[in-house]
Protein backbone atom coordinates (compact mmCIF):
# COMPACT_ATOMS: atom_id res chain seq x y z
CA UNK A 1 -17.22 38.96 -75.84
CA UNK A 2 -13.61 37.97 -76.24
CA UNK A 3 -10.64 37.67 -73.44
CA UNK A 4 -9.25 41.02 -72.23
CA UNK A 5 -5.41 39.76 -73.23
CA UNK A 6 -3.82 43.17 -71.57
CA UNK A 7 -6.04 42.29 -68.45
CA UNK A 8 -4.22 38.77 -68.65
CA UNK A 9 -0.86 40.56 -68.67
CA UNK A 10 -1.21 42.93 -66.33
CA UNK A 11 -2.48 40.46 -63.99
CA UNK A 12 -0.02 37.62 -64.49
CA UNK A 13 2.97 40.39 -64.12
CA UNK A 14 1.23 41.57 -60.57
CA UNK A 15 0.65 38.13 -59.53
CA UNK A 16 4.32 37.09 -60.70
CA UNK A 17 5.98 40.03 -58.83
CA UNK A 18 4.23 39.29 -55.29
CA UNK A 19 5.52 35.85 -55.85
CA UNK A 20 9.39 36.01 -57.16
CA UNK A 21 10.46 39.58 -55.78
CA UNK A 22 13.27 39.48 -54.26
CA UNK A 23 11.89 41.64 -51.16
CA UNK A 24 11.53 38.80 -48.50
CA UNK A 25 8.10 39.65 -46.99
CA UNK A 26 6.85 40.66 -49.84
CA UNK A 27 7.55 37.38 -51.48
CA UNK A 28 6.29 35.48 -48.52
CA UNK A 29 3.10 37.42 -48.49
CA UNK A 30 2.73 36.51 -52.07
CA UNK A 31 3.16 32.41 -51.68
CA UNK A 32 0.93 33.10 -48.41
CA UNK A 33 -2.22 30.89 -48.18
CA UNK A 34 -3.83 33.92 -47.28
CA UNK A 35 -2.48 36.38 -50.21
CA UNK A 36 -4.91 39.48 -50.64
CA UNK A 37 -4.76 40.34 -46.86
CA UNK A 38 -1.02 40.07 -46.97
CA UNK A 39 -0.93 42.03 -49.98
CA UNK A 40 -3.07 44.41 -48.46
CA UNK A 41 -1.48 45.48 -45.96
CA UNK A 42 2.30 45.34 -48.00
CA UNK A 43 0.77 47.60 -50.44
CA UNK A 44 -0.39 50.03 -47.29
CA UNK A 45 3.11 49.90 -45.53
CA UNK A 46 4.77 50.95 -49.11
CA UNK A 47 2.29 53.86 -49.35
CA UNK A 48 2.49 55.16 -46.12
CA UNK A 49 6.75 54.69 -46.64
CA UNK A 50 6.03 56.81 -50.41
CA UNK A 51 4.26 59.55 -47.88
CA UNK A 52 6.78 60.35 -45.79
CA UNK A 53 9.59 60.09 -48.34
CA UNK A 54 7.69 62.63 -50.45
CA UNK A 55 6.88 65.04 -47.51
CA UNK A 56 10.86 64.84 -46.49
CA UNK A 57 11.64 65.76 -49.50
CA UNK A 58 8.91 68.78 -49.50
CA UNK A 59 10.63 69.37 -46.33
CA UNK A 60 14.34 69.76 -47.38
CA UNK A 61 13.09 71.71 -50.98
CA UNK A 62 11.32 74.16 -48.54
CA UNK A 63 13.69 74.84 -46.03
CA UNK A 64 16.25 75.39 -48.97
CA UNK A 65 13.59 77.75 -50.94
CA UNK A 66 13.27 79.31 -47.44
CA UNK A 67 17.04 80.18 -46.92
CA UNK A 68 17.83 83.80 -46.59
CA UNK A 69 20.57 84.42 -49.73
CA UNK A 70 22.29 87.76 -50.42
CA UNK A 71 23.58 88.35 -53.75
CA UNK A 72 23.89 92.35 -53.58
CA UNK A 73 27.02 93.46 -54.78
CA UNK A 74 28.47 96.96 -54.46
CA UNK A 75 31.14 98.23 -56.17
CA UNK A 76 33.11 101.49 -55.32
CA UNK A 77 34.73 103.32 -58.33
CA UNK A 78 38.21 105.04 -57.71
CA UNK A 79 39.80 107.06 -60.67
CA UNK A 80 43.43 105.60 -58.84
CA UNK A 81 45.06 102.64 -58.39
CA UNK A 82 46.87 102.16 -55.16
CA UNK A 83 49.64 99.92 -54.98
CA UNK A 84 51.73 98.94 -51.59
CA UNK A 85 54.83 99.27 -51.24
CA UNK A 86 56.17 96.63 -49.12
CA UNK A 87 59.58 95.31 -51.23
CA UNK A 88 62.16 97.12 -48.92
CA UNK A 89 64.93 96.26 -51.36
CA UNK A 90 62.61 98.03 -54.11
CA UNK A 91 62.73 101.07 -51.91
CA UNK A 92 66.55 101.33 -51.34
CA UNK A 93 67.27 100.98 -55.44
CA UNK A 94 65.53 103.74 -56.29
């Protein structure tokens, strides 16, 4: 059975990110002697970070699906048009 050469890749581009990300702890916890603990528990903080950005987000999209809008429009049909007459020196010409 030959080499699994995507395996390789994928694993050498996970292994290559914990060690030259520019995220400082990350980094660190990828040169670490101890690297899958470190790794561990990085990965856990970023998913528990993905949680509560997604359910703030559920929060805002709800609360803005849950806002009372009124679009009802009346209209009132008159067979006149009233003006005003408020030009005084209108008034005195005629």
């Amino acid at each position: 059975m030959g080499k699994c050469y995507p395996c390789d890749v994928a694993w050498h581009t996970w292994d290559k990110f914990w060690n030259s990300t520019g995220i400082a702890g990350v980094s660190n916890a990828g040169k670490a002697e101890h690297k899958s603990l470190r790794r561990v528990i990085w990965m856990i903080i970023f998913l528990v970070g993905c949680g509560f950005t997604i359910y703030g987000v559920w929060l805002v999209i709800a609360d803005v699906l849950d806002y009372p809008v009124d679009t009802t429009i009346t209209l009132e049909f008159s067979n006149r048009v009233c003006f005003m007459k408020s030009v005084n020196w209108l008034d005195r010409l005629l």
